[in-house]
PDB file of N, CA and C in Angstrom:
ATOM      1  N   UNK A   1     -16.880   1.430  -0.977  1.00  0.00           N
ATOM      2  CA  UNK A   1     -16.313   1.042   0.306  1.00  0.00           C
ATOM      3  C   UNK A   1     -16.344  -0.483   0.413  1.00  0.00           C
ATOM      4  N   UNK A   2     -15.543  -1.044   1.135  1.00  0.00           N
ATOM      5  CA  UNK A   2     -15.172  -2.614   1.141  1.00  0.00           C
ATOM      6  C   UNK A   2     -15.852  -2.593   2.703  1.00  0.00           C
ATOM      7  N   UNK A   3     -16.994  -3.716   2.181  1.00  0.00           N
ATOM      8  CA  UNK A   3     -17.557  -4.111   3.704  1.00  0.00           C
ATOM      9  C   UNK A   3     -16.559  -4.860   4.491  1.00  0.00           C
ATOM     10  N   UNK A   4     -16.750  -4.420   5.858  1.00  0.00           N
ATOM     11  CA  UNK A   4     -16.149  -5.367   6.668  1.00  0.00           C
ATOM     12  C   UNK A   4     -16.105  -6.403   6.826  1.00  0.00           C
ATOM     13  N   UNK A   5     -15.253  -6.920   5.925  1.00  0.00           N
ATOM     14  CA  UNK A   5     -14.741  -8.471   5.964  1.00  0.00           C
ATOM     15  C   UNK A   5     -13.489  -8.513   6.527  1.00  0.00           C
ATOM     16  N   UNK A   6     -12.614 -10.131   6.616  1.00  0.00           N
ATOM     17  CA  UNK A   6     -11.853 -10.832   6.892  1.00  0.00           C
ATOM     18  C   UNK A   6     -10.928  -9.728   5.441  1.00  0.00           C
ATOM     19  N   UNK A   7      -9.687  -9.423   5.960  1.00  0.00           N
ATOM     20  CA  UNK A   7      -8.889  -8.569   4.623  1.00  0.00           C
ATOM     21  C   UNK A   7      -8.709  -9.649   3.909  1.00  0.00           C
ATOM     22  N   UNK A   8      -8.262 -11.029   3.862  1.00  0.00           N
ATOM     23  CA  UNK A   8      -8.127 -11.560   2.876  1.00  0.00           C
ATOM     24  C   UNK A   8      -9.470 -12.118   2.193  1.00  0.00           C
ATOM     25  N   UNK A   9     -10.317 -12.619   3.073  1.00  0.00           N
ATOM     26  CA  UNK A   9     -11.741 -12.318   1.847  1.00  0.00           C
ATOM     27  C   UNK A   9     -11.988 -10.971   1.105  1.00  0.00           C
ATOM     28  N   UNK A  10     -11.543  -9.801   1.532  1.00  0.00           N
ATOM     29  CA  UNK A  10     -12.259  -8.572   0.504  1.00  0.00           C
ATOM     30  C   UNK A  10     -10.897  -8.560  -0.294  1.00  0.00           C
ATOM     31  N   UNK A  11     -10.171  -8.701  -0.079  1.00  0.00           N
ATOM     32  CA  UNK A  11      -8.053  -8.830  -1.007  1.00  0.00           C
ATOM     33  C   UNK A  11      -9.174 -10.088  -1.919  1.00  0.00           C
ATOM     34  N   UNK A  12      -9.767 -10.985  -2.313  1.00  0.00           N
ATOM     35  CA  UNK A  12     -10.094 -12.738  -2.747  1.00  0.00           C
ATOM     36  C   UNK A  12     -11.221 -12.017  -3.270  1.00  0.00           C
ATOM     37  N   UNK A  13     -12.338 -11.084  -3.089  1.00  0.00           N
ATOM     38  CA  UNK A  13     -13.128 -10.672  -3.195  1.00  0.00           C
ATOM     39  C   UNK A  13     -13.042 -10.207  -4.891  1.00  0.00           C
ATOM     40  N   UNK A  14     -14.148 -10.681  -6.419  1.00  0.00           N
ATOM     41  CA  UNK A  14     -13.972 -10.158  -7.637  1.00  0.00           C
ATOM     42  C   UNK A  14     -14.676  -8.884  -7.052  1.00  0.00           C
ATOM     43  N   UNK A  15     -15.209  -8.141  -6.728  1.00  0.00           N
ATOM     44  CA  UNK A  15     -15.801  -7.308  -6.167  1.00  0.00           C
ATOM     45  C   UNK A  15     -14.952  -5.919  -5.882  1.00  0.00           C
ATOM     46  N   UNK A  16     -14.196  -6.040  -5.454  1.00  0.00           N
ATOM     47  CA  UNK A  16     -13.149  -5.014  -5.169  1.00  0.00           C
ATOM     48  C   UNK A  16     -11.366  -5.057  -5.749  1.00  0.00           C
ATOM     49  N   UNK A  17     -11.131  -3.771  -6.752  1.00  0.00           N
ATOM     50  CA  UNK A  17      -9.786  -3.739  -7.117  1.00  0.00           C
ATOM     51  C   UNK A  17      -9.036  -3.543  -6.326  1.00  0.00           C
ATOM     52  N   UNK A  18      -8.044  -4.374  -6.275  1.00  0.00           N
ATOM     53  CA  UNK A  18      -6.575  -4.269  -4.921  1.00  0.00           C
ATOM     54  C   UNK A  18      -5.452  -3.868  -5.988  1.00  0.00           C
ATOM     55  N   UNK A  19      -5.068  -2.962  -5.181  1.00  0.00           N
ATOM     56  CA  UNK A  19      -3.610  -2.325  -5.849  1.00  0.00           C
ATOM     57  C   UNK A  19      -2.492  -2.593  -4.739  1.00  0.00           C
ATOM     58  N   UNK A  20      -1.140  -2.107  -5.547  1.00  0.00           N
ATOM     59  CA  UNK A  20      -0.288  -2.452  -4.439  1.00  0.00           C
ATOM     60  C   UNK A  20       0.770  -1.240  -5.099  1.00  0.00           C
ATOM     61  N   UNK A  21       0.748  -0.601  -3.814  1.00  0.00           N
ATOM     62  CA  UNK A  21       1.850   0.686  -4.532  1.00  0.00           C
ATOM     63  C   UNK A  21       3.318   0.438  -5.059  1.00  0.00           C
ATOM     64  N   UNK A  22       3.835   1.371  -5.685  1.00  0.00           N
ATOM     65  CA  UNK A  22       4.921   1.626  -6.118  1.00  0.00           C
ATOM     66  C   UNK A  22       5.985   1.355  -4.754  1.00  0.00           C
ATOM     67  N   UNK A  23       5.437   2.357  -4.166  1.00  0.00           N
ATOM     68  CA  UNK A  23       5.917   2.828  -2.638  1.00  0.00           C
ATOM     69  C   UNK A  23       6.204   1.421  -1.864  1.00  0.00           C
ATOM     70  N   UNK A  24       5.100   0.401  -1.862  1.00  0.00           N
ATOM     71  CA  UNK A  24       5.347  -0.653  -1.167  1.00  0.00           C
ATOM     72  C   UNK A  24       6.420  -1.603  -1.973  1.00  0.00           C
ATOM     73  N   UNK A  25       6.725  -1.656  -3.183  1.00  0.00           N
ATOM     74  CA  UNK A  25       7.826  -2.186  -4.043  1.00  0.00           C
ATOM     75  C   UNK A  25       9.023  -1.709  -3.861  1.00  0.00           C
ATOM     76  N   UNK A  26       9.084  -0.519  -4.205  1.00  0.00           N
ATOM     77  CA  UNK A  26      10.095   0.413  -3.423  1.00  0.00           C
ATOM     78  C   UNK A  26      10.919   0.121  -1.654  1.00  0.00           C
ATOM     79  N   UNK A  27       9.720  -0.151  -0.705  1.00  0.00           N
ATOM     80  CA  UNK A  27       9.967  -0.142   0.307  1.00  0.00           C
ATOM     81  C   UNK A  27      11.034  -2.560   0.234  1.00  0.00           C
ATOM     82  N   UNK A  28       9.829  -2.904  -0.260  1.00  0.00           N
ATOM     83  CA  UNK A  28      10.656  -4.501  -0.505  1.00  0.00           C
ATOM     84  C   UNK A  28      11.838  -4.187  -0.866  1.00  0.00           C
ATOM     85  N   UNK A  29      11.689  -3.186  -2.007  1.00  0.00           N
ATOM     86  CA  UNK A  29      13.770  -3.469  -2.558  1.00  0.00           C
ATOM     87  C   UNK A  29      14.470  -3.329  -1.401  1.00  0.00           C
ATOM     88  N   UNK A  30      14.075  -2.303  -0.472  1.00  0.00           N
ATOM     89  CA  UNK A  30      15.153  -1.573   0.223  1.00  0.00           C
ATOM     90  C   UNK A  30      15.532  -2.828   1.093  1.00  0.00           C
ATOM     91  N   UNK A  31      14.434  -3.506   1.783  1.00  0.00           N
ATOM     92  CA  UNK A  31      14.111  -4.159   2.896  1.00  0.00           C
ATOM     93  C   UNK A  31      15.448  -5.410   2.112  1.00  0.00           C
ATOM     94  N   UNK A  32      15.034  -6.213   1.223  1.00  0.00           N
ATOM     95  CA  UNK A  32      15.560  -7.101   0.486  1.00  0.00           C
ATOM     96  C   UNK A  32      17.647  -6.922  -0.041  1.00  0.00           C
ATOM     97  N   UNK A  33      17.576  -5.785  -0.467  1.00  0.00           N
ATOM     98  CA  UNK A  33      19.127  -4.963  -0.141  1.00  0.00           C
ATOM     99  C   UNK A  33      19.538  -5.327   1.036  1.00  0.00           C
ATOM    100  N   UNK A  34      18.857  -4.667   2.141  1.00  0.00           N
ATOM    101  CA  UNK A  34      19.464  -5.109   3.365  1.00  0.00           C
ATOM    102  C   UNK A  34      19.515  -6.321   3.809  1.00  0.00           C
ATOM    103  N   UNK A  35      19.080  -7.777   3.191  1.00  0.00           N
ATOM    104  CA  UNK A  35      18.714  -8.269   4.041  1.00  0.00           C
ATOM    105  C   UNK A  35      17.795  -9.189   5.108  1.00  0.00           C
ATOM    106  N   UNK A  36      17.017  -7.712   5.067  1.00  0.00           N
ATOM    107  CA  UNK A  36      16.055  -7.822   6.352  1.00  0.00           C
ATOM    108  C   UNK A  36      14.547  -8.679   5.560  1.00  0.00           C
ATOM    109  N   UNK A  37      14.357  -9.132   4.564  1.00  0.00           N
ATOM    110  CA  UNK A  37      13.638  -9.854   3.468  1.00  0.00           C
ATOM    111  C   UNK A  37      14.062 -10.228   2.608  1.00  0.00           C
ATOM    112  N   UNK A  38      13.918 -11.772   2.549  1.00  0.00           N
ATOM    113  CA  UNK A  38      14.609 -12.708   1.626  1.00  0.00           C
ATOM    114  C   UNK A  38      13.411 -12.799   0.086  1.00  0.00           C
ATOM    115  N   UNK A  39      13.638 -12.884  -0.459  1.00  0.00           N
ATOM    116  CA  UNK A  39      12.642 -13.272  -1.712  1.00  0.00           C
ATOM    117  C   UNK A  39      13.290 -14.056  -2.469  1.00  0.00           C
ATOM    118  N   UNK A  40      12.370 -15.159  -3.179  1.00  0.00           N
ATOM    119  CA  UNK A  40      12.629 -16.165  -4.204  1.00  0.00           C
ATOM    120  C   UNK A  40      13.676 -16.165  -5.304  1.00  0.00           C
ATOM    121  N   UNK A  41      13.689 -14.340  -5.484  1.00  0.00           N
ATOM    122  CA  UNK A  41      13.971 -14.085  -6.949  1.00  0.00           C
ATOM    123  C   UNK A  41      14.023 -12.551  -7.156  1.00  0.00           C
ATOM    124  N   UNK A  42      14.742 -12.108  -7.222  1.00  0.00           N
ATOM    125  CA  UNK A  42      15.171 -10.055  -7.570  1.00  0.00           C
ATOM    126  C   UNK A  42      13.281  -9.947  -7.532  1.00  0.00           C
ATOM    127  N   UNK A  43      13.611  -8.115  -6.793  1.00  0.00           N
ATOM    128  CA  UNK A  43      12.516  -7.840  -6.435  1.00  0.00           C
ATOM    129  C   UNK A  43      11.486  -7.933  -7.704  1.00  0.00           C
ATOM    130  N   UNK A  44      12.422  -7.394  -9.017  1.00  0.00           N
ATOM    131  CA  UNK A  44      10.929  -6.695 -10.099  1.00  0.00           C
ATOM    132  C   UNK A  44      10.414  -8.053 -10.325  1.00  0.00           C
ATOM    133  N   UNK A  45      10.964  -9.372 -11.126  1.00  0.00           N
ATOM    134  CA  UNK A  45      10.483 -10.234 -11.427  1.00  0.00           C
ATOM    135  C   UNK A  45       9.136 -11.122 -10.388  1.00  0.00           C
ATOM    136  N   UNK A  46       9.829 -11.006  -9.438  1.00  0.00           N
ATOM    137  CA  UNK A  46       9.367 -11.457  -7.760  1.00  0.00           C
ATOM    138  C   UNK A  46       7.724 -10.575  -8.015  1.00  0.00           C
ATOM    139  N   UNK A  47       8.243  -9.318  -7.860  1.00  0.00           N
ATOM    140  CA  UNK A  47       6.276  -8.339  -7.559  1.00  0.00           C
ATOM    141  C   UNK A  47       6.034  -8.254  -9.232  1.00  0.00           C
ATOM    142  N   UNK A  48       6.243  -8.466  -9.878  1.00  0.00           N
ATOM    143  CA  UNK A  48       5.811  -8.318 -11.474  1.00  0.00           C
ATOM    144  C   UNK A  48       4.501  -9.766 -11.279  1.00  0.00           C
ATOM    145  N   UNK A  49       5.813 -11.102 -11.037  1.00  0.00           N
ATOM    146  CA  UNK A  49       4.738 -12.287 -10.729  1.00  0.00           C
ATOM    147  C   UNK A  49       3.540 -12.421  -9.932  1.00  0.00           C
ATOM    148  N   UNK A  50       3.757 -12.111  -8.558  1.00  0.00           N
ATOM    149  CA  UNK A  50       2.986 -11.694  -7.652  1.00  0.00           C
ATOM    150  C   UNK A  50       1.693 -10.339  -7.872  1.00  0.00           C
ATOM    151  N   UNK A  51       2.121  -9.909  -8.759  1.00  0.00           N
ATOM    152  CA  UNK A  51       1.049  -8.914  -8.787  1.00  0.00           C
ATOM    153  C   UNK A  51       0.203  -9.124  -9.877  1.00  0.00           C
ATOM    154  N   UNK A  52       1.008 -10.113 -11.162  1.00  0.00           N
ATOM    155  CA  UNK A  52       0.111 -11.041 -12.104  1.00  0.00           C
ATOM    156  C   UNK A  52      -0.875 -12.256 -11.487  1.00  0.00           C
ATOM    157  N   UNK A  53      -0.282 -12.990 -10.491  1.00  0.00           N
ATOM    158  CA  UNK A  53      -0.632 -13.820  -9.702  1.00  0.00           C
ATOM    159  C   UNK A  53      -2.067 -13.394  -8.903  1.00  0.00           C
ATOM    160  N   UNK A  54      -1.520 -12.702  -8.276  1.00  0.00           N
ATOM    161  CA  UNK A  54      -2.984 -12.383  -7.434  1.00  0.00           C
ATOM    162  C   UNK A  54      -3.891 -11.161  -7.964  1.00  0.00           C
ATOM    163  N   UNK A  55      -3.758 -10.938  -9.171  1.00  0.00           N
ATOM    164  CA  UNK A  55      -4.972  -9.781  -9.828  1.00  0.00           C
ATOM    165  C   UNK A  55      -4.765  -8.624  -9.392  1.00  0.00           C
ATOM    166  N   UNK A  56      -3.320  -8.349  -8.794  1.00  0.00           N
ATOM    167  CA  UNK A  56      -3.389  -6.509  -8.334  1.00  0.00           C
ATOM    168  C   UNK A  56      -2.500  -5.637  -9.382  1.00  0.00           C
ATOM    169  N   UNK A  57      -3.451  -4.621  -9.313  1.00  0.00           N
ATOM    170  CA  UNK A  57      -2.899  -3.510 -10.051  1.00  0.00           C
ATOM    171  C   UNK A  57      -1.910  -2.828  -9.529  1.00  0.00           C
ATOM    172  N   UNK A  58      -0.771  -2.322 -10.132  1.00  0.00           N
ATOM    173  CA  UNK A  58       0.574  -1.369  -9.661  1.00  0.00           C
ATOM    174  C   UNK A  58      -0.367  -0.044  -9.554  1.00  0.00           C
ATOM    175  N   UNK A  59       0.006   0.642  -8.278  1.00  0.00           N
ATOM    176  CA  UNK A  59      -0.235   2.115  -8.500  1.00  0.00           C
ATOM    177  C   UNK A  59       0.456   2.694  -8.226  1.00  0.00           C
ATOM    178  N   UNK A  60       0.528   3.784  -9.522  1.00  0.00           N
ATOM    179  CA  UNK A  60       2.282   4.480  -9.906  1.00  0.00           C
ATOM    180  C   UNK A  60       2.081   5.316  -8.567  1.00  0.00           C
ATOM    181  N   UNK A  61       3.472   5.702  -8.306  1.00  0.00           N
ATOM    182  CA  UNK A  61       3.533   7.065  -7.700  1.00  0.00           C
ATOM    183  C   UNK A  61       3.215   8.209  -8.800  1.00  0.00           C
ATOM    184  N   UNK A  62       2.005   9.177  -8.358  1.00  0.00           N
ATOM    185  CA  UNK A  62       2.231  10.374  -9.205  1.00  0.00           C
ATOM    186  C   UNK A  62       2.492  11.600  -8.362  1.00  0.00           C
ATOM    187  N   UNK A  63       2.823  12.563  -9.278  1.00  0.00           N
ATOM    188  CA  UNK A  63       3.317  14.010  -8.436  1.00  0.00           C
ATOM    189  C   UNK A  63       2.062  14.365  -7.677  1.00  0.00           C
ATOM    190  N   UNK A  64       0.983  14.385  -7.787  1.00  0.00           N
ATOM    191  CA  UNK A  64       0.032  14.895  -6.967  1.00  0.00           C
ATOM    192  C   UNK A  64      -0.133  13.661  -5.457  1.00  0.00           C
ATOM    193  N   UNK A  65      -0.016  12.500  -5.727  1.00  0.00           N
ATOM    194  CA  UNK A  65       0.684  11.692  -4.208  1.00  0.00           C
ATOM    195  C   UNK A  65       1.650  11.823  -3.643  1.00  0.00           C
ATOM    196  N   UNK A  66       2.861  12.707  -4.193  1.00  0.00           N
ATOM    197  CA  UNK A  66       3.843  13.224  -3.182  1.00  0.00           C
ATOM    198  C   UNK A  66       3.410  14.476  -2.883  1.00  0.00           C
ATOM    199  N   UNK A  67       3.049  15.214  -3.251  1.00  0.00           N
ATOM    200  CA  UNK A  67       2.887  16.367  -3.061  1.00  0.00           C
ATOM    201  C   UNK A  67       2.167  16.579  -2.267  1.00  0.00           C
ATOM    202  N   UNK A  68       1.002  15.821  -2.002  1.00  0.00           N
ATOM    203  CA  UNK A  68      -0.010  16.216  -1.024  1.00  0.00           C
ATOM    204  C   UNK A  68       0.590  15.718   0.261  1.00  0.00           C
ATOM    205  N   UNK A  69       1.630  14.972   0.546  1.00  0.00           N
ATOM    206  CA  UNK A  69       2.092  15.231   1.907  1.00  0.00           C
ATOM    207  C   UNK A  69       2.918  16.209   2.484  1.00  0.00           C
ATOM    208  N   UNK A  70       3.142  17.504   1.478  1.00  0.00           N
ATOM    209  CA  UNK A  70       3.205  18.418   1.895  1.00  0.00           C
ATOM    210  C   UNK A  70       2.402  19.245   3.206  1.00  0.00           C
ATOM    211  N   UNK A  71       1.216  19.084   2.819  1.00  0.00           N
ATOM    212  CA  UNK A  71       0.084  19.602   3.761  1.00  0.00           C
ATOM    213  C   UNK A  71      -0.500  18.614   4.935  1.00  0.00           C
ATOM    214  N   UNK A  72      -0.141  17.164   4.699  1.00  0.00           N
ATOM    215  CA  UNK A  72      -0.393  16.368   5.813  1.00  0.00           C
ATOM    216  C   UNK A  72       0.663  16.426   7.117  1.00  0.00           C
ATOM    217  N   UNK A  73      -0.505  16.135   8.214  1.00  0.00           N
ATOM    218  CA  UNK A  73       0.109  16.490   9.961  1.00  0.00           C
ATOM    219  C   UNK A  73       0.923  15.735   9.394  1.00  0.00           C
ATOM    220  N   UNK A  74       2.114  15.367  10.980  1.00  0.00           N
ATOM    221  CA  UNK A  74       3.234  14.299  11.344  1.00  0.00           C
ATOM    222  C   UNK A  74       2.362  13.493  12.485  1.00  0.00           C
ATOM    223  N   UNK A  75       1.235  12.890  11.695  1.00  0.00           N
ATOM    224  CA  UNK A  75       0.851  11.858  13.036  1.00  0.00           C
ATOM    225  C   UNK A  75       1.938  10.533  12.711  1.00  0.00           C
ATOM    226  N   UNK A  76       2.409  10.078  10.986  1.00  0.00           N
ATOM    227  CA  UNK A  76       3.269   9.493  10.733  1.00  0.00           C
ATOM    228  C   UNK A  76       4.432  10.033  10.446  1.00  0.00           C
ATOM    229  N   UNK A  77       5.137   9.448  10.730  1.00  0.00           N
ATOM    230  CA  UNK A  77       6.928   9.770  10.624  1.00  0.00           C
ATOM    231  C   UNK A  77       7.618   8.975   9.349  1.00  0.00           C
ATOM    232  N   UNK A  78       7.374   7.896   9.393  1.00  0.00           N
ATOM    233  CA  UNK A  78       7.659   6.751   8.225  1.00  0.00           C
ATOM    234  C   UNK A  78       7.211   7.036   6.964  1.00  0.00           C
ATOM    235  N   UNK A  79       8.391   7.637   5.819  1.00  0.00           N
ATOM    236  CA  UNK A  79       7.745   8.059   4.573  1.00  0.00           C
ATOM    237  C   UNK A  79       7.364   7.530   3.661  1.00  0.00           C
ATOM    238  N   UNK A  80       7.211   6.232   3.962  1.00  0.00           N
ATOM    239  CA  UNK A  80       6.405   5.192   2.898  1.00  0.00           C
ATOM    240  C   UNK A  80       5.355   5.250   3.108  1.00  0.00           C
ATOM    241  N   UNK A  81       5.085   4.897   4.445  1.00  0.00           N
ATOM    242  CA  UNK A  81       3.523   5.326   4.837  1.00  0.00           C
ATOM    243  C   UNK A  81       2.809   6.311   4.819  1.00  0.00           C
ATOM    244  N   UNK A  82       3.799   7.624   4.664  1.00  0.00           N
ATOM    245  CA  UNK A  82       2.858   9.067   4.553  1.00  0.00           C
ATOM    246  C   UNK A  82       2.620   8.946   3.292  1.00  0.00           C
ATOM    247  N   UNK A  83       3.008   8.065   2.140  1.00  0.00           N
ATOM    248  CA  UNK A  83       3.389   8.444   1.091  1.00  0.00           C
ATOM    249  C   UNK A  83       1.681   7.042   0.482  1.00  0.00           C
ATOM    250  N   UNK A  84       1.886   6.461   1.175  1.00  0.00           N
ATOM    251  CA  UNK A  84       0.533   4.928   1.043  1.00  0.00           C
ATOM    252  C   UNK A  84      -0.664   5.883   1.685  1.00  0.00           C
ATOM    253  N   UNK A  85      -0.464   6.846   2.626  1.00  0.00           N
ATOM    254  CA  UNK A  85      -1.725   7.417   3.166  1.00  0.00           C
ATOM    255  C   UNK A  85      -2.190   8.643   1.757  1.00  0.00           C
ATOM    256  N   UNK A  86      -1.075   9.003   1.426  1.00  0.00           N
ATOM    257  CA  UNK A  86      -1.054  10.027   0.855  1.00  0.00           C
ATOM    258  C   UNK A  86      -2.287   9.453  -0.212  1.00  0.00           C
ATOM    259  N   UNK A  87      -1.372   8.456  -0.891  1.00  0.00           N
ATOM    260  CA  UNK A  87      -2.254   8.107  -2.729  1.00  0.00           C
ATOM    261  C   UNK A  87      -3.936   7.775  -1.838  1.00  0.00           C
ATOM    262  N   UNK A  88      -3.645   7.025  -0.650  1.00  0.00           N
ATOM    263  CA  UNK A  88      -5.457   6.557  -0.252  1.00  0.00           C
ATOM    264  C   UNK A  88      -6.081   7.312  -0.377  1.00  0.00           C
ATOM    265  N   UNK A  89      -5.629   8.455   0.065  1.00  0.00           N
ATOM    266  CA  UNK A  89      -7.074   9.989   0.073  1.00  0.00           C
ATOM    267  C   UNK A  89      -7.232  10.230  -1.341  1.00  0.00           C
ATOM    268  N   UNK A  90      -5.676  10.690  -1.849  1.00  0.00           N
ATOM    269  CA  UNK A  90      -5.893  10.759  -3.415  1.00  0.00           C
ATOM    270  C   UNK A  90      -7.136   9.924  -4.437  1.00  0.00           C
ATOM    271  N   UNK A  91      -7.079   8.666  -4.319  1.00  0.00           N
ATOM    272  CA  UNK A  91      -7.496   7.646  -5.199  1.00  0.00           C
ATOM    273  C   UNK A  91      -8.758   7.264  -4.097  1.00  0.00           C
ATOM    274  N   UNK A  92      -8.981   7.677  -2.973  1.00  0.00           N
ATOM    275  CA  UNK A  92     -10.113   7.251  -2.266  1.00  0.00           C
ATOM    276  C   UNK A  92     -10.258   5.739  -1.833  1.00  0.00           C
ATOM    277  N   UNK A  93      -9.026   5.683  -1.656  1.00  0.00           N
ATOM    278  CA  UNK A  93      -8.673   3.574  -1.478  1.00  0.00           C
ATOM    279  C   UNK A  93      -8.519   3.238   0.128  1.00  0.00           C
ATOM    280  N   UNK A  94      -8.908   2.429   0.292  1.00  0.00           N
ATOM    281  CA  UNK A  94      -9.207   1.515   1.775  1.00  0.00           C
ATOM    282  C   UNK A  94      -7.793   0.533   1.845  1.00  0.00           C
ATOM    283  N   UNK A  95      -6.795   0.816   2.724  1.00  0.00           N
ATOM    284  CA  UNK A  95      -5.525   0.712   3.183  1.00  0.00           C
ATOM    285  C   UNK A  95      -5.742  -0.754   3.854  1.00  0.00           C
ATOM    286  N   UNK A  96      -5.101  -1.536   3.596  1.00  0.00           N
ATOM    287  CA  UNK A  96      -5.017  -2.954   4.390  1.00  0.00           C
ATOM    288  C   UNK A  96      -3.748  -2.551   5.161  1.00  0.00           C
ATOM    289  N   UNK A  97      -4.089  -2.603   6.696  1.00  0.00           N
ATOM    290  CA  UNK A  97      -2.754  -1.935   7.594  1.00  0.00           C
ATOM    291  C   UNK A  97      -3.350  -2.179   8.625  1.00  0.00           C
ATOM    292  N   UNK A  98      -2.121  -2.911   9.366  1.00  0.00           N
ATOM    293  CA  UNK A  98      -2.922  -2.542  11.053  1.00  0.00           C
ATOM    294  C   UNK A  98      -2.424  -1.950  11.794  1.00  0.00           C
ATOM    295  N   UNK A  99      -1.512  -0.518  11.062  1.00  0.00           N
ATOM    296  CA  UNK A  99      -1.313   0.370  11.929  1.00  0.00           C
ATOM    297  C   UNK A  99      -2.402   1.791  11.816  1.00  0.00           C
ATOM    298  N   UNK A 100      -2.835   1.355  13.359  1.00  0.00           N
ATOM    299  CA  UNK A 100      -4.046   2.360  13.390  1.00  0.00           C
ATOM    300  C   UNK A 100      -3.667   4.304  13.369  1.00  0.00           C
ATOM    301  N   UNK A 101      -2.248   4.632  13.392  1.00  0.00           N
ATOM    302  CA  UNK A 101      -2.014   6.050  12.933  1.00  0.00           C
ATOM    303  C   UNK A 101      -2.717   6.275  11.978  1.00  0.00           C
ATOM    304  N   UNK A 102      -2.779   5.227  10.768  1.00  0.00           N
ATOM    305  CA  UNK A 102      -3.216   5.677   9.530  1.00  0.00           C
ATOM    306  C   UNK A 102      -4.499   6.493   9.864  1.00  0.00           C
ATOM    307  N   UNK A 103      -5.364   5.989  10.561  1.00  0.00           N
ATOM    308  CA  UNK A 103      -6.752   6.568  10.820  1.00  0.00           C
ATOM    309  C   UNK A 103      -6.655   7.845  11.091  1.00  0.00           C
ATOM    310  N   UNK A 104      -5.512   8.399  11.677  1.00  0.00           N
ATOM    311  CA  UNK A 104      -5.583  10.285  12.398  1.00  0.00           C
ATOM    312  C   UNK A 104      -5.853  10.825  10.837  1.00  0.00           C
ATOM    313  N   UNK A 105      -5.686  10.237   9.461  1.00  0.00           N
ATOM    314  CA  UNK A 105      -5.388  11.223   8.582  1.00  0.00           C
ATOM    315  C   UNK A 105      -7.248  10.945   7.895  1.00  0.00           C
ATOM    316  N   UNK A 106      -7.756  10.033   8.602  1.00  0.00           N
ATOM    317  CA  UNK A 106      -9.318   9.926   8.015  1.00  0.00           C
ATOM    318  C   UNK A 106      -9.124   9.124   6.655  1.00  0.00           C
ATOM    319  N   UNK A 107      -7.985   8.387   6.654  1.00  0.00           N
ATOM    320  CA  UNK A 107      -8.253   6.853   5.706  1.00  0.00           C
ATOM    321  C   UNK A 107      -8.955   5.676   6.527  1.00  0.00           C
ATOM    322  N   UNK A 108      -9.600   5.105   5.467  1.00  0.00           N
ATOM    323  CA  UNK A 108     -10.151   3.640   6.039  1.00  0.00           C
ATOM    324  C   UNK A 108      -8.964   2.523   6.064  1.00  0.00           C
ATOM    325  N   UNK A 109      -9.064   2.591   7.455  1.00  0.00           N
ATOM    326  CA  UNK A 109      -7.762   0.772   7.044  1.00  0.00           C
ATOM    327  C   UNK A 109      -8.781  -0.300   7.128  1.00  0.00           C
ATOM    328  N   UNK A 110      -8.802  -1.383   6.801  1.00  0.00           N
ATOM    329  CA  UNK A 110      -9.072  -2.804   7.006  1.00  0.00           C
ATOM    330  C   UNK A 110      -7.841  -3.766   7.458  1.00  0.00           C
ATOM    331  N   UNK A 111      -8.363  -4.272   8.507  1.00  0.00           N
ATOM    332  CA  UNK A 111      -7.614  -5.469   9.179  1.00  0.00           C
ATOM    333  C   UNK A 111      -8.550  -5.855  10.391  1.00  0.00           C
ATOM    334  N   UNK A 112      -7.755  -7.171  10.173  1.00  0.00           N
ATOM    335  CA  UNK A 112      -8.311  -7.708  12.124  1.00  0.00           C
ATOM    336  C   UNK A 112      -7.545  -8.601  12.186  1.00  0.00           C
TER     337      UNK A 112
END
């Protein structure tokens, strides 16, 4: 468990592995297609750097993280996020989010 820190001290922290989903790459392209997020440089090169850059690991989507939102409530509606809540329980990972829905499903978020 990541003590309650400042998210970007425990994100800065050698102490704790930060991943960054598929799902959230996925969600940039779309955002970036539209538009609605500008980036430096096409998404893969852009989060390839960025995720060399700051020490985070990709975490794939696997079939057992979609699948298990089969059986999860609709406290979320947004399927990126059922899909980021989903892998947390899976992989037992502490969600940097400050949307507090996440909590109905009994993930840990960090933020302040």
């Amino acid at each position: 468990m990541i003590p309650r820190l400042h998210p970007k001290r425990a994100i800065a922290s050698t102490k704790n592995e930060c991943y960054v989903s598929a799902a959230s790459c996925w969600e940039i392209a779309i955002k970036a297609s539209l538009g609605k997020l500008q980036l430096s440089k096409s998404v893969e090169p852009f989060m390839t750097e960025q995720l060399a850059e700051n020490g985070f690991t990709l975490l794939p989507i696997e079939l057992r993280h979609a699948a298990r939102a089969e059986h999860m409530p609709f406290h979320h509606r947004d399927p990126f996020d059922r899909l980021l809540i989903a892998q947390a329980i899976a992989e037992n990972l502490v969600i940097v989010s400050a949307d507090s829905i996440f909590l109905k499903y009994g993930v840990e978020i960090l933020w302040r």
